[in-house]
N, C-alpha and C. Protein backbone atom coordinates (compact mmCIF):
# COMPACT_ATOMS: atom_id res chain seq x y z
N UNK A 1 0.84 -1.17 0.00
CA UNK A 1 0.00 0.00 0.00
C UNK A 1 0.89 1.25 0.00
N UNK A 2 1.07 2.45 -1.02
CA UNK A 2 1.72 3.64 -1.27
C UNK A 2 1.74 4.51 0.26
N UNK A 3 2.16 5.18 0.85
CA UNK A 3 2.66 5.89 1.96
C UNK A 3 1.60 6.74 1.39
N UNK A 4 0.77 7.61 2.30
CA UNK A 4 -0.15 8.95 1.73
C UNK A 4 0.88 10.25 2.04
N UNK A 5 0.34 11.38 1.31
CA UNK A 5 1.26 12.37 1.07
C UNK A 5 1.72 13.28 2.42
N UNK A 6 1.07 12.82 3.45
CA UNK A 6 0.87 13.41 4.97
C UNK A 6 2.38 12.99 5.59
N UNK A 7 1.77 11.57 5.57
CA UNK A 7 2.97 10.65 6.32
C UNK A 7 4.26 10.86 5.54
N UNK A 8 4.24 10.96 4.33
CA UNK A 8 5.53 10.94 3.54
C UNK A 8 6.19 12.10 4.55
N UNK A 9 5.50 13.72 4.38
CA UNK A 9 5.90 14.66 5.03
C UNK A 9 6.38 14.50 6.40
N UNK A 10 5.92 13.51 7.25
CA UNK A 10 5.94 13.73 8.62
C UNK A 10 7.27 12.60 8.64
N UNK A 11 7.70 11.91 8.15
CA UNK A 11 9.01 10.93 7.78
C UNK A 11 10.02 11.73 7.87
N UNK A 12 9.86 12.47 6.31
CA UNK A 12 11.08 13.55 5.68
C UNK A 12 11.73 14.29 6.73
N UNK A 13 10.47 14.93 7.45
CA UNK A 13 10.70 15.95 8.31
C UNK A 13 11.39 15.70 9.85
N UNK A 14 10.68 14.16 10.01
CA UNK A 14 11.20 13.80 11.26
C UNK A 14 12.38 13.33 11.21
N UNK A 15 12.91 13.07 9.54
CA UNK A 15 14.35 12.29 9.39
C UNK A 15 15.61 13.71 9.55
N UNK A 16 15.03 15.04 9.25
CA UNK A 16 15.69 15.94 8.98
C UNK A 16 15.83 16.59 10.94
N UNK A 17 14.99 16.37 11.41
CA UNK A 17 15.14 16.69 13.29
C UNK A 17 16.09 15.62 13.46
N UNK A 18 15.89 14.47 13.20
CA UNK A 18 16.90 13.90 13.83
C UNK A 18 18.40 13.74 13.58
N UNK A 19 18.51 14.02 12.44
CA UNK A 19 19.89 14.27 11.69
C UNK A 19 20.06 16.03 12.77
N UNK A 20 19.49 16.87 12.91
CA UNK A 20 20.00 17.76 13.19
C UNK A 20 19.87 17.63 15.24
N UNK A 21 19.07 16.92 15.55
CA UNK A 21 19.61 15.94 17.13
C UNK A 21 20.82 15.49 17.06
N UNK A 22 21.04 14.78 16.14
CA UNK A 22 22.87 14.26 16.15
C UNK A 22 23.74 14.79 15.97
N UNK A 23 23.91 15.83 15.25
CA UNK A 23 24.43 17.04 14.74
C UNK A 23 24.48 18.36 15.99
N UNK A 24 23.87 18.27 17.11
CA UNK A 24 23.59 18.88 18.43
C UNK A 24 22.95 20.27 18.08
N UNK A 25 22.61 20.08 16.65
CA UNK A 25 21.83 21.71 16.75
C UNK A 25 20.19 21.85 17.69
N UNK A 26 20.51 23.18 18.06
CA UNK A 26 19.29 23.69 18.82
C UNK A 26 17.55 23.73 18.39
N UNK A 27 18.15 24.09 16.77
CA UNK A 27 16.82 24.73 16.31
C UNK A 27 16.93 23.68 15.09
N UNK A 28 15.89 23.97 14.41
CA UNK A 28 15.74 23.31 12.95
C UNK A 28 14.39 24.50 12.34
N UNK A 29 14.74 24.40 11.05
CA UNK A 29 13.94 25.07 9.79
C UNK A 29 13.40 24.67 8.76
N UNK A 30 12.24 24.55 8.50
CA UNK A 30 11.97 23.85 7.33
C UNK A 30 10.76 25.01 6.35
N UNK A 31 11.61 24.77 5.19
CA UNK A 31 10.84 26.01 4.19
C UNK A 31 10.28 25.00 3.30
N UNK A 32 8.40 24.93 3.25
CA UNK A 32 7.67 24.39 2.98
C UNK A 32 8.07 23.79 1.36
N UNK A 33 8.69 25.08 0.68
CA UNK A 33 9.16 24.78 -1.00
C UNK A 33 10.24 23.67 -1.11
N UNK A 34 11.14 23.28 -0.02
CA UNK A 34 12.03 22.43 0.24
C UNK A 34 11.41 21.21 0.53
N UNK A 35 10.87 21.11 1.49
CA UNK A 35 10.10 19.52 1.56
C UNK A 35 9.61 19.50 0.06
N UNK A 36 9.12 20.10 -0.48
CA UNK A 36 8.28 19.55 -1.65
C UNK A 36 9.31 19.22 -2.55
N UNK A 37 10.19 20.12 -2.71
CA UNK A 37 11.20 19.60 -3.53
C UNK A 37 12.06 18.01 -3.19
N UNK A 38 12.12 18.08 -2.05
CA UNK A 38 13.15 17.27 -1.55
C UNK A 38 12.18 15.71 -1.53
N UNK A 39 10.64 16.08 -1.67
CA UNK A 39 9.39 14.84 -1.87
C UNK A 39 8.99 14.78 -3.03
N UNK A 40 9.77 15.79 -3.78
CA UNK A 40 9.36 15.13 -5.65
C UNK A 40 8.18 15.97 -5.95
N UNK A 41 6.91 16.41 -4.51
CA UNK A 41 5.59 16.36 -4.60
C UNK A 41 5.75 17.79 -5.92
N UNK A 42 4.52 17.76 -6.62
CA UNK A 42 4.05 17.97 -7.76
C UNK A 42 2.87 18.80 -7.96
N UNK A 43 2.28 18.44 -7.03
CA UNK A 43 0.47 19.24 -6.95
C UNK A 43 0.66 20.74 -6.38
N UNK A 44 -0.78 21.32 -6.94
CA UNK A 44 -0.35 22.73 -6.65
C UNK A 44 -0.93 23.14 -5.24
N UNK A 45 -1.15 21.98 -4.47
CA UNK A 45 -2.13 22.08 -3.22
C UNK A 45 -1.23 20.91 -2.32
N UNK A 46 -0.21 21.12 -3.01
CA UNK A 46 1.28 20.24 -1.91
C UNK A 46 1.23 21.35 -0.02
N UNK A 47 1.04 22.67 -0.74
CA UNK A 47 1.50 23.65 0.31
C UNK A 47 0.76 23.32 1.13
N UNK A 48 -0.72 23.37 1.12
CA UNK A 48 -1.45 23.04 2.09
C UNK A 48 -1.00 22.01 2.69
N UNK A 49 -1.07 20.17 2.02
CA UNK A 49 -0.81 19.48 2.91
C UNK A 49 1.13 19.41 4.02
N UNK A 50 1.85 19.92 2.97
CA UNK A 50 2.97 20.26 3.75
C UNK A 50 2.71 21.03 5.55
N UNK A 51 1.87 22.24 4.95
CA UNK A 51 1.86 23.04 6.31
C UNK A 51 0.48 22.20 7.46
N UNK A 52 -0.31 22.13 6.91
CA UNK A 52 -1.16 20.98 8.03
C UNK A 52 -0.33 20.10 8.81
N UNK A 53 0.59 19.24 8.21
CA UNK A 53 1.48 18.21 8.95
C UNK A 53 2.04 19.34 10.07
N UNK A 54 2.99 20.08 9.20
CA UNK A 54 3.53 20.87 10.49
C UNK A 54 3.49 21.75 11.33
N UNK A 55 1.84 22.19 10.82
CA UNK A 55 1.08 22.81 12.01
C UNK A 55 0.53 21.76 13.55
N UNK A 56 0.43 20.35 12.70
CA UNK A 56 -0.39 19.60 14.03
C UNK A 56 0.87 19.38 15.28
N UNK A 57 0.18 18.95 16.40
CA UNK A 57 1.06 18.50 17.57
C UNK A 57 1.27 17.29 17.31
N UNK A 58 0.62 16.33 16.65
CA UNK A 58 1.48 14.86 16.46
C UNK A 58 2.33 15.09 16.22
N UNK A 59 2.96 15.70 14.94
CA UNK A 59 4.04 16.12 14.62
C UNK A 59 5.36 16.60 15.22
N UNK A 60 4.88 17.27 16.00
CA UNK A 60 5.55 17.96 17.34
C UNK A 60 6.05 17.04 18.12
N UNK A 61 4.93 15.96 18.56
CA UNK A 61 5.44 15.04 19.54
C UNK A 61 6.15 14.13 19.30
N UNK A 62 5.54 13.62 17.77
CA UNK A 62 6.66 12.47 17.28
C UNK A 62 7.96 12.90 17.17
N UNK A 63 8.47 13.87 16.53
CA UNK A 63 9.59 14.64 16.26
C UNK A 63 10.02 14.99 17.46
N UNK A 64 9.28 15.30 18.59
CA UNK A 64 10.03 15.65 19.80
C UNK A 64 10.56 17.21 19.55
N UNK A 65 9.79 18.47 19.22
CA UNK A 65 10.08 19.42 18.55
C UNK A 65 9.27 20.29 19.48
N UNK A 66 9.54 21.78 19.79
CA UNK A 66 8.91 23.24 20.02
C UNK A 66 8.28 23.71 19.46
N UNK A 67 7.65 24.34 19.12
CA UNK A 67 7.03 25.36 17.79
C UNK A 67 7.86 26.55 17.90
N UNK A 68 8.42 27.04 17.35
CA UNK A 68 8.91 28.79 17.76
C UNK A 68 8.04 29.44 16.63
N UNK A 69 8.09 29.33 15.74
CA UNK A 69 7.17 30.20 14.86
C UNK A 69 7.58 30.11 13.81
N UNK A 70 6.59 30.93 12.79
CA UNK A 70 6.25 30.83 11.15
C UNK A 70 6.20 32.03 10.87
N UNK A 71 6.85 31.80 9.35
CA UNK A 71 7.12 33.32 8.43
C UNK A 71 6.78 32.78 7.20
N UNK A 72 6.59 34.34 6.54
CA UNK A 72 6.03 34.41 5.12
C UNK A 72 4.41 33.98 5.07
N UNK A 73 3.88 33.31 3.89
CA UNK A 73 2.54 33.43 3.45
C UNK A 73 1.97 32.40 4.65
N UNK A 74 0.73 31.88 4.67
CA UNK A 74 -0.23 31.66 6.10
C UNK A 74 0.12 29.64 5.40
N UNK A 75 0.27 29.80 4.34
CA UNK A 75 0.26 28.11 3.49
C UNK A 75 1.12 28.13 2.09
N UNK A 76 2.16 28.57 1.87
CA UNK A 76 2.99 28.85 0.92
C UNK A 76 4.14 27.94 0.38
N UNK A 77 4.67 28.04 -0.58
CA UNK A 77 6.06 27.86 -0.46
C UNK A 77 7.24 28.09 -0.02
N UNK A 78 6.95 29.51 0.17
CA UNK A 78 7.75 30.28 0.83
C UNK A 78 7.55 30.55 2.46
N UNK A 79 6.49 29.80 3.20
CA UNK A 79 6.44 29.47 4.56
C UNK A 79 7.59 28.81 5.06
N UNK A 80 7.71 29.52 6.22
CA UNK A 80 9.01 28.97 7.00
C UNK A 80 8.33 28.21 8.21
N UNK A 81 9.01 27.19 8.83
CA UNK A 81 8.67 27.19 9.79
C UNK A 81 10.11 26.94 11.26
N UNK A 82 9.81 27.10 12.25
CA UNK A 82 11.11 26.57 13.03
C UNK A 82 10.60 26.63 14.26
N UNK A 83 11.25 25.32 15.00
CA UNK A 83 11.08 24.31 15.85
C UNK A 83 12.62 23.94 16.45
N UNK A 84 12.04 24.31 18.15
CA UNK A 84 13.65 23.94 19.47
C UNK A 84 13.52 22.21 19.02
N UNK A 85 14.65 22.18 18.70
CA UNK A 85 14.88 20.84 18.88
C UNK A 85 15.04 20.25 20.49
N UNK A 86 14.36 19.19 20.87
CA UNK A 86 14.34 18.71 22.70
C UNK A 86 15.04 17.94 22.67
């Protein structure tokens, strides 16, 4: 059964916290146009599901992550987001 486009995101993202856990950085960043790139994804309604994943607290918890805050458009490509690494 294919991975849905949610979970793909919440993988990528949690593979990129933990590389930067090992790496002992504090913070981590993720610019919504980058996951998509870095997921191949294609659709013009990628942004939305990108930023839903990393708006929810599952996300948060699985990743073991802060919220600090978001820049640029409200669901963009150009949305930033960044998260204390715990």
């Amino acid at each position: 059964m294919p991975i849905g486009d949610a979970a793909r995101v919440h993988r990528y993202c949690r593979g990129d916290v933990a590389i930067a856990r090992e790496d002992g950085e504090t913070q981590v960043r993720f610019r919504v146009g980058d996951i998509r790139n870095g997921l191949g994804m294609d659709h013009y309604d990628d942004a939305i599901t990108i930023c839903q994943v990393l708006d929810t607290q599952k996300f948060r918890e699985q990743a073991r992550v802060e919220f600090l805050g978001k820049s640029g458009p409200q669901q963009g490509w150009d949305t930033v987001y960044r998260f204390r690494v715990l």
